[in-house]
Protein backbone atom coordinates (compact mmCIF):
# COMPACT_ATOMS: atom_id res chain seq x y z
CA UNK A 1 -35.17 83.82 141.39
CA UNK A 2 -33.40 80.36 140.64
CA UNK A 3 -34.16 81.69 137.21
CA UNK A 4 -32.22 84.49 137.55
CA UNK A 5 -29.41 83.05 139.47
CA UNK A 6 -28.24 80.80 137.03
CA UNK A 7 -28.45 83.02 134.07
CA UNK A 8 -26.06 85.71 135.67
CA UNK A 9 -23.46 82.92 136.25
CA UNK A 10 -24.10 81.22 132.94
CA UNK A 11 -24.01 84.96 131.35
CA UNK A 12 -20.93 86.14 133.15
CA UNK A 13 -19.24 82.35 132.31
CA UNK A 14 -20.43 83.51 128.54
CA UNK A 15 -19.09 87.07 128.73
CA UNK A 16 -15.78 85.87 129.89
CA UNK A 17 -15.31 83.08 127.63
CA UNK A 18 -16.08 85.94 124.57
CA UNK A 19 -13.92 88.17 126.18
CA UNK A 20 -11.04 85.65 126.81
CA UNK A 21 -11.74 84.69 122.97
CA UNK A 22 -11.47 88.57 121.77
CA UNK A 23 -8.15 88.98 123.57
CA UNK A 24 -7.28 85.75 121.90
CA UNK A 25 -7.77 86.90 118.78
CA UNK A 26 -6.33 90.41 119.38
CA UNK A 27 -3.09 88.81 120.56
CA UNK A 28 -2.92 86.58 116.92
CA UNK A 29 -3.65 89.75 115.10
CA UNK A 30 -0.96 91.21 116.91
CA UNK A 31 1.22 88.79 116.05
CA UNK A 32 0.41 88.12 112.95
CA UNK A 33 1.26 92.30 112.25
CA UNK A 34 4.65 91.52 114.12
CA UNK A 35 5.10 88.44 111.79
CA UNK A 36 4.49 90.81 108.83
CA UNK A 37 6.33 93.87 109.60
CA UNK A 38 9.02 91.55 110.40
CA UNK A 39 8.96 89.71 107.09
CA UNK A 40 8.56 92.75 105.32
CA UNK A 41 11.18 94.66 107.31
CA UNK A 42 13.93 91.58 106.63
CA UNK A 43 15.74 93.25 104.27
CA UNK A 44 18.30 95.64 106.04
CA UNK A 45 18.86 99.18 105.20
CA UNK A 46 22.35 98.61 104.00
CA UNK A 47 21.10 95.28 101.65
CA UNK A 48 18.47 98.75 100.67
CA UNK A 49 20.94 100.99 99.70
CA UNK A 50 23.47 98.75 97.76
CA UNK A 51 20.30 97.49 95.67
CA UNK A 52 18.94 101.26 94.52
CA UNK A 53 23.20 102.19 94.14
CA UNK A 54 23.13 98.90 91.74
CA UNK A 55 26.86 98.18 93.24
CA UNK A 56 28.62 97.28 96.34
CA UNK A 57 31.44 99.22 97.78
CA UNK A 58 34.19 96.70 99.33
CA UNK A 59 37.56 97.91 100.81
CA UNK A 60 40.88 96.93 98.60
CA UNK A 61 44.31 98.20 99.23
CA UNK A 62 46.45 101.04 98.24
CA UNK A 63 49.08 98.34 97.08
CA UNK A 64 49.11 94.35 96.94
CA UNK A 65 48.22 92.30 100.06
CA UNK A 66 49.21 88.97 98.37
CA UNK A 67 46.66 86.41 98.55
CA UNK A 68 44.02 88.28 100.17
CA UNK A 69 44.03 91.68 97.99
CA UNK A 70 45.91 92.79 95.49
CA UNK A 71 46.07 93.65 91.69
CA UNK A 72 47.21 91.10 89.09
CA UNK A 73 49.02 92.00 85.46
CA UNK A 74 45.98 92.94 83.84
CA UNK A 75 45.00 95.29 86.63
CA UNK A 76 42.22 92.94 88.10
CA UNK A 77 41.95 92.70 91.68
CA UNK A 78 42.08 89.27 92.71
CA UNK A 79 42.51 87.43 96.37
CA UNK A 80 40.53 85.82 98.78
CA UNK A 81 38.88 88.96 100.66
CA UNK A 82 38.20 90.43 97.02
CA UNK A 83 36.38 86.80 96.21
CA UNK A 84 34.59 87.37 98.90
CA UNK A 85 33.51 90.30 98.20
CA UNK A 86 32.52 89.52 94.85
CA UNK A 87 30.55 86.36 96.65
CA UNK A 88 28.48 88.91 99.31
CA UNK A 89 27.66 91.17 95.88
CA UNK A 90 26.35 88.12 94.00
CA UNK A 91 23.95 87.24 97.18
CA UNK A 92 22.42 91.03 97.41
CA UNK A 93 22.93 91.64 93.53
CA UNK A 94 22.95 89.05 91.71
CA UNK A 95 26.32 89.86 89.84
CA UNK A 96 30.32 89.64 90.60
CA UNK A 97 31.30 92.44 88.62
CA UNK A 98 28.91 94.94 89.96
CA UNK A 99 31.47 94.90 93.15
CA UNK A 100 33.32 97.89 93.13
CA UNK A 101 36.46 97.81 94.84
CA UNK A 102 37.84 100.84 96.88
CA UNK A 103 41.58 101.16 97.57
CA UNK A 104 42.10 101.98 101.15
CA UNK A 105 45.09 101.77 103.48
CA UNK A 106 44.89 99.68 106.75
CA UNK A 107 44.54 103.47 109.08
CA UNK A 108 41.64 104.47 106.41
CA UNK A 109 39.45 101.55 106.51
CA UNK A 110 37.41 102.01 109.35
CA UNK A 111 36.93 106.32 109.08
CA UNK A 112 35.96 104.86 105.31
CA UNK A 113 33.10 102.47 106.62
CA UNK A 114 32.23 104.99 109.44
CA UNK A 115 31.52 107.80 106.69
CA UNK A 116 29.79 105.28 104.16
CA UNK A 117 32.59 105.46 101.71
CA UNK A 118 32.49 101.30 101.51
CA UNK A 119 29.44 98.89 102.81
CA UNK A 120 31.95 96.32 104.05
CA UNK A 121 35.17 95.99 105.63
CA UNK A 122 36.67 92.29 104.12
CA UNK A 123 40.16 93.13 104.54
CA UNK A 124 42.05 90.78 106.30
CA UNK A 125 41.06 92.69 109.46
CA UNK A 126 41.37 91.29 113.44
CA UNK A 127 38.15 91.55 115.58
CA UNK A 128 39.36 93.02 118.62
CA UNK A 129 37.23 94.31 121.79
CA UNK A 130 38.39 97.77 121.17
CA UNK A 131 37.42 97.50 117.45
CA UNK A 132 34.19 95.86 118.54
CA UNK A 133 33.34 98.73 121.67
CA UNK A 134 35.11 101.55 121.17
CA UNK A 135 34.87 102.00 117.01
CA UNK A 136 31.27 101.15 116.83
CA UNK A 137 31.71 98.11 114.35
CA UNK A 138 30.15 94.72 114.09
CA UNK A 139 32.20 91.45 113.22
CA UNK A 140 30.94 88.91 111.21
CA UNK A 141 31.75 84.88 111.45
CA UNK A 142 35.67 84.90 111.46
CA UNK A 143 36.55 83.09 107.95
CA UNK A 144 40.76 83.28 108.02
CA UNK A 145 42.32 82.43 111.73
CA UNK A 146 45.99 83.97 111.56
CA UNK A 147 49.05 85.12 113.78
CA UNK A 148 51.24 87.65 113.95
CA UNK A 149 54.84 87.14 113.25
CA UNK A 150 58.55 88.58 112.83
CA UNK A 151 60.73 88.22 109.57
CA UNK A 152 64.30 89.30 110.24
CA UNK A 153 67.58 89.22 108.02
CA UNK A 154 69.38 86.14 107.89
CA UNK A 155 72.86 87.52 108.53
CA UNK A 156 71.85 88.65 112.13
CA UNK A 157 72.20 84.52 113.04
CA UNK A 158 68.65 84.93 115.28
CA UNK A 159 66.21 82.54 115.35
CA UNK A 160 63.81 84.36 118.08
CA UNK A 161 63.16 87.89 119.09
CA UNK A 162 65.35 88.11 121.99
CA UNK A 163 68.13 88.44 119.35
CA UNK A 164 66.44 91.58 118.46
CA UNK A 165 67.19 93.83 120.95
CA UNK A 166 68.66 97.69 119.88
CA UNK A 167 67.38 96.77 116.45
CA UNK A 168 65.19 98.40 113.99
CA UNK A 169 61.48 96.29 113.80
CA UNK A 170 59.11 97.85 110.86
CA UNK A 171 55.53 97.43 110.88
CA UNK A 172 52.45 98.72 108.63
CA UNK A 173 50.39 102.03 110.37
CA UNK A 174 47.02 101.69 111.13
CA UNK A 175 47.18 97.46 111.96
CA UNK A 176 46.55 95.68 115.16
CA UNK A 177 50.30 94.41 114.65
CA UNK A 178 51.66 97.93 115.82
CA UNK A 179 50.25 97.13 119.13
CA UNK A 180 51.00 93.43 119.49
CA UNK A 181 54.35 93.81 118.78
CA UNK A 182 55.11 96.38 121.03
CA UNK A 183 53.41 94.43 123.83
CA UNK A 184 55.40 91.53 123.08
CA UNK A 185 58.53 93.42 123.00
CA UNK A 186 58.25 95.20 126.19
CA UNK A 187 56.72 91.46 127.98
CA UNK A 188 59.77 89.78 126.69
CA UNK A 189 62.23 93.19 128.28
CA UNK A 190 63.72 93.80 124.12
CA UNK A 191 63.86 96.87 123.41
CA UNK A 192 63.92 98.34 119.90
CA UNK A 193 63.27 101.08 117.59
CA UNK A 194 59.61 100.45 116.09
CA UNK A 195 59.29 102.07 112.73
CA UNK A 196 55.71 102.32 111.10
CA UNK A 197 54.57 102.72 107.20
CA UNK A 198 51.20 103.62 105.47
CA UNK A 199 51.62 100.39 102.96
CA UNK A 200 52.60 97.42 102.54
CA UNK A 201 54.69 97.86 99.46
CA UNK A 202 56.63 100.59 101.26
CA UNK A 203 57.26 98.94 103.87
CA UNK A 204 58.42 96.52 102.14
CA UNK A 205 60.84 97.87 100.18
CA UNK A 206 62.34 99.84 103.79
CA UNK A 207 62.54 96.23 104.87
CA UNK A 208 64.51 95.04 101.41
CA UNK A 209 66.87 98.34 101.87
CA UNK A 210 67.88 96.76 104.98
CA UNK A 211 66.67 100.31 107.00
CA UNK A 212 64.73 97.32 109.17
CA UNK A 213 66.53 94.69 110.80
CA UNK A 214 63.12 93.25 111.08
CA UNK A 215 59.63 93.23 109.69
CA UNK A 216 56.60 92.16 111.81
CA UNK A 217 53.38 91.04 109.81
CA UNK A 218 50.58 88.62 109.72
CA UNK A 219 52.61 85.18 109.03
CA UNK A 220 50.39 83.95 106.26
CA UNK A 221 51.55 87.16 104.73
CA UNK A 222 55.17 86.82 105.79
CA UNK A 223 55.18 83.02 104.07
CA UNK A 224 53.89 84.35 100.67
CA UNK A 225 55.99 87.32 100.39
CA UNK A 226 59.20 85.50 101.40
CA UNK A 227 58.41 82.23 99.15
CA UNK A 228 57.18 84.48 95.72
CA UNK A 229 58.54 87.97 96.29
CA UNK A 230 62.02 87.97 97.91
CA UNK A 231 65.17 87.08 95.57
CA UNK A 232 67.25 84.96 98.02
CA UNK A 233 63.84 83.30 100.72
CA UNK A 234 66.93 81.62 102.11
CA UNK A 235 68.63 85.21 103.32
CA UNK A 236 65.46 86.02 105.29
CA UNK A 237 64.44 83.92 108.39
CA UNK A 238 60.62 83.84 110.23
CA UNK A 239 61.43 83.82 113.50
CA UNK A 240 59.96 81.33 115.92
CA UNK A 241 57.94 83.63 118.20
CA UNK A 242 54.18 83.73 117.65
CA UNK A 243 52.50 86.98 118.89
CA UNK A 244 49.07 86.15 118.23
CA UNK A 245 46.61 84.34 116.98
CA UNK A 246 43.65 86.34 115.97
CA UNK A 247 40.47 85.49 114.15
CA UNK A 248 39.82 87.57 110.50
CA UNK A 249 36.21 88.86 110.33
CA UNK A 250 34.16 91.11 108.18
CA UNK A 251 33.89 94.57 109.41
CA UNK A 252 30.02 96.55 108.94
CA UNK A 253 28.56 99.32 111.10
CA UNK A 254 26.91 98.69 113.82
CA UNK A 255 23.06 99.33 113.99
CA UNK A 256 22.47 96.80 110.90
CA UNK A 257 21.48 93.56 112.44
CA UNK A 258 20.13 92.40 109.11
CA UNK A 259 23.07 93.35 107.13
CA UNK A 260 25.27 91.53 109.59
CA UNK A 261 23.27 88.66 109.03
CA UNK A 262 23.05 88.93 105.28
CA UNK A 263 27.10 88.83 105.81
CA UNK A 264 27.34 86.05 108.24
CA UNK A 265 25.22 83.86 106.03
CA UNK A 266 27.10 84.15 102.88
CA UNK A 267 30.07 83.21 104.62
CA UNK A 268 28.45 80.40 106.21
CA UNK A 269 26.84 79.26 103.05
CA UNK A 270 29.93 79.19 101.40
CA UNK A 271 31.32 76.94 103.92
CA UNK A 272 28.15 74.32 103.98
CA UNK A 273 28.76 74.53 100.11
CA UNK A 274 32.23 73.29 101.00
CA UNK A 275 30.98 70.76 103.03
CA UNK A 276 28.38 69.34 101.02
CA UNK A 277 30.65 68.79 97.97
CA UNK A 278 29.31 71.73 96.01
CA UNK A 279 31.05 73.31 93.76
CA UNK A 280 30.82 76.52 90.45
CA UNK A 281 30.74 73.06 88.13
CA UNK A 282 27.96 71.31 89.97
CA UNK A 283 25.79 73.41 91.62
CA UNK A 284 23.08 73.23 88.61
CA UNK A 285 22.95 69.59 89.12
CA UNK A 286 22.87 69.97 92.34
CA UNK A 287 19.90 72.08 91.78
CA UNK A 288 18.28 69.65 89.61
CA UNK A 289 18.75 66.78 91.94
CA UNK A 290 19.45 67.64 95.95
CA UNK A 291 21.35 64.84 97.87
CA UNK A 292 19.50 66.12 101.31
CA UNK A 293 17.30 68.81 102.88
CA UNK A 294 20.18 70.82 103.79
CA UNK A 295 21.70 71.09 100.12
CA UNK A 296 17.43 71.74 98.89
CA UNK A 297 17.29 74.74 101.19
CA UNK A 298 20.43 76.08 100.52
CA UNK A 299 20.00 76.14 96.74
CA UNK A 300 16.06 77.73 97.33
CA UNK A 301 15.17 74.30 95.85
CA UNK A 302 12.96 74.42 99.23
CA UNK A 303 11.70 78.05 99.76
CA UNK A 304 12.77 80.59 102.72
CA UNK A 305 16.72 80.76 102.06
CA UNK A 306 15.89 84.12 100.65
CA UNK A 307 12.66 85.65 102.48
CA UNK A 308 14.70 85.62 105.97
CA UNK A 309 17.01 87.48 104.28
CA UNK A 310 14.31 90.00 102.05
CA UNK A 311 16.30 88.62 99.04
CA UNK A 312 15.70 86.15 96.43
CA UNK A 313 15.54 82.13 97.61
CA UNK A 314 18.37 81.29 94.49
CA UNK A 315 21.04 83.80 96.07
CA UNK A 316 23.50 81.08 97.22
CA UNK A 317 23.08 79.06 94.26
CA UNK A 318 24.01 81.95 92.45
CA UNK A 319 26.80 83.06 94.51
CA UNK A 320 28.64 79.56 94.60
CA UNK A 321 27.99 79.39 90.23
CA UNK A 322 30.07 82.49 90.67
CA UNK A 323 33.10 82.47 92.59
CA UNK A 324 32.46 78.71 94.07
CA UNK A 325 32.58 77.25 97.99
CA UNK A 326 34.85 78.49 100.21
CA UNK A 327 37.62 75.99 99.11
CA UNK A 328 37.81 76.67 95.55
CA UNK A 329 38.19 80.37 96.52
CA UNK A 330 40.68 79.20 99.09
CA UNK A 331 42.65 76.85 96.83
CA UNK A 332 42.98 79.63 93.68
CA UNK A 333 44.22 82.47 96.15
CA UNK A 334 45.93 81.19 98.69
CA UNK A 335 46.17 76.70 98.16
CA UNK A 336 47.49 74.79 94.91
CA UNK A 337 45.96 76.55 92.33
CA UNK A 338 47.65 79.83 93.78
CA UNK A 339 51.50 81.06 93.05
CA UNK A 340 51.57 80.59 97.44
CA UNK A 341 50.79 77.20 98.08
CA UNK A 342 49.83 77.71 101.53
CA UNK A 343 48.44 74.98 103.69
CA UNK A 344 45.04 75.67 104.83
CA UNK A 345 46.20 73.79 108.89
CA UNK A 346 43.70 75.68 111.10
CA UNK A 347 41.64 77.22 108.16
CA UNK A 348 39.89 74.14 106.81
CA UNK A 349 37.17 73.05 107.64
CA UNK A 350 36.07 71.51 111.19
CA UNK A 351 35.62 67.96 109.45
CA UNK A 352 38.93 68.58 108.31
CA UNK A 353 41.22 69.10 110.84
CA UNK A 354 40.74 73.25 110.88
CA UNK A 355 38.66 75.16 112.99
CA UNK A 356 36.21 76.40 110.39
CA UNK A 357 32.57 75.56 110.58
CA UNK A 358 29.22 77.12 109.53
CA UNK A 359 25.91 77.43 112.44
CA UNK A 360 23.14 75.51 112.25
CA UNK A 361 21.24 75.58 108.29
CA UNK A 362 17.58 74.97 110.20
């Protein structure tokens, strides 16, 4: 019996341990399969579909948004949102020009991405809560932080909008602006006769043809058009109100989580490219000789940059030979090397005095 007594404890002690071990394994297994399918499943179904199409479908403009997107005498488009672009189609394929660029006006970018017609909204475009809950998209890292503002004729001797009031105020269809000036407007008691057009270029020229008193735009826009485009900058005055600030975002449908991140990282890479002091003319010896971890894993020197993403580890290396860190494509649409000369203030980087920064490389 004493026998018997301690072998059932000893065998149950036994059974449990083997059965504690067996769920212990199970739950590994498990997890190992999660691991796997995860790994394996990294690649998003958008990244999928722009690799068997062999291009990427961006929004452009029906017109010229000057600095951002627009076309340039040999019928190129050019501008920061078309760089970056070109930089997300480098990551995924590996090659600037296989970016195809769709014209679209401001009201017919979002039915466009809805439908399939592009892959990516990078069009100079607000993330709003509406845009965000109601129209089913998903905003990436904000890369451009902007306002809107008013442009009115010099000979109407106003420096703000209360000088507006029974006037004429043209804006562009389709654009948060529509909205934020007529908010301002009414919080401010002017009233005035809002006029909207499809483009830019027409309204534009409605504006130059003096049928608007006043034209309401983003104000980096309103700086590059008066200073390059307009005959006389002196006859035309930017008024002093500010009626927003807004962060600019990428635009992709919701549902995509790895597409979003695929989008968020090759802005942020961009911006750590920036930071680290790598550039399109040293990236190979950067390569070839990384100052720090950071700079390794970003180039794929140190595998995983890639396999997160179910792309290649040398993506950003690739991308930054291409079109460079987000201050050379800065600077050559927007900075010095640009007709436009605009500051960067808010849009350099955090280090920098701006408000741009990149999450954690880990």
């Amino acid at each position: 019996m004493l026998h018997v007594n301690t072998y059932v404890p000893i065998y149950r002690t036994n059974k449990e341990g083997i059965m504690k071990s067996l769920i212990a394994i199970g739950a590994t297994v498990a997890a190992l399969t999660t691991l796997s399918a995860t790994t394996a499943s990294a690649q998003s179904a958008t990244v999928t579909q722009i690799m068997e199409r062999g291009t990427m479908l961006c929004s452009g403009h029906n017109g010229s948004y000057f600095g951002f997107v627009e076309v340039n005498d040999k019928n190129e488009w050019k501008g920061l949102d078309i760089d970056l672009c070109r930089a997300l189609t480098t990551a995924i394929l590996g090659d600037p020009e296989k970016a195809q660029i769709v014209p679209l006006s401001w009201a017919q970018r979002f039915p466009a991405l809805q439908s399939g017609d592009v892959d990516v909204i990078i069009k100079a475009t607000g993330w709003t809560m509406g845009r965000d809950t109601e129209l089913g998209l998903q905003f990436s890292l904000p890369y451009f932080f902007g306002g809107t503002q008013i442009m009115a004729h010099g000979d109407l001797g106003i420096t703000d909008a209360t000088g507006l009031e029974g006037g004429t105020v043209c804006v562009e269809a389709g654009t948060t602006i529509e909205r934020i000036v007529a908010n301002y407007l009414q919080t401010i008691g002017v009233t005035t006769n809002n006029i909207s057009y499809e483009s830019a270029a027409e309204l534009r020229s409605a504006y130059l043809a003096n049928r608007c008193d006043a034209f309401a735009a983003w104000g980096p826009f309103l700086a590059v058009l008066r200073a390059t485009e307009i005959d006389n900058p002196d006859a035309h005055v930017i008024l002093n109100d500010q009626l927003s600030s807004e962060p600019i975002a990428a635009a992709m449908r919701q549902g995509d989580d790895g597409f979003v991140d695929m989008v968020n990282w090759t802005i942020a890479s961009l911006l750590i490219a920036e930071e680290e002091g790598i550039t399109s003319a040293n990236v190979d010896e950067m390569v070839a000789n990384p100052p720090n971890p950071r700079v390794a894993r970003l180039l794929g020197v140190e595998p995983g940059m890639g396999e997160r993403l179910g792309i290649r580890d040398t993506w950003a290396r690739e991308m930054i030979a291409a079109v460079g860190n987000f201050g050379e494509i800065y600077d050559r649409n927007l900075g010095e090397g640009s007709p436009y000369k605009l500051e960067r203030g808010l849009n350099n980087l955090w280090s920098h005095g701006g408000v741009l920064y990149a999450p954690i490389l880990d």
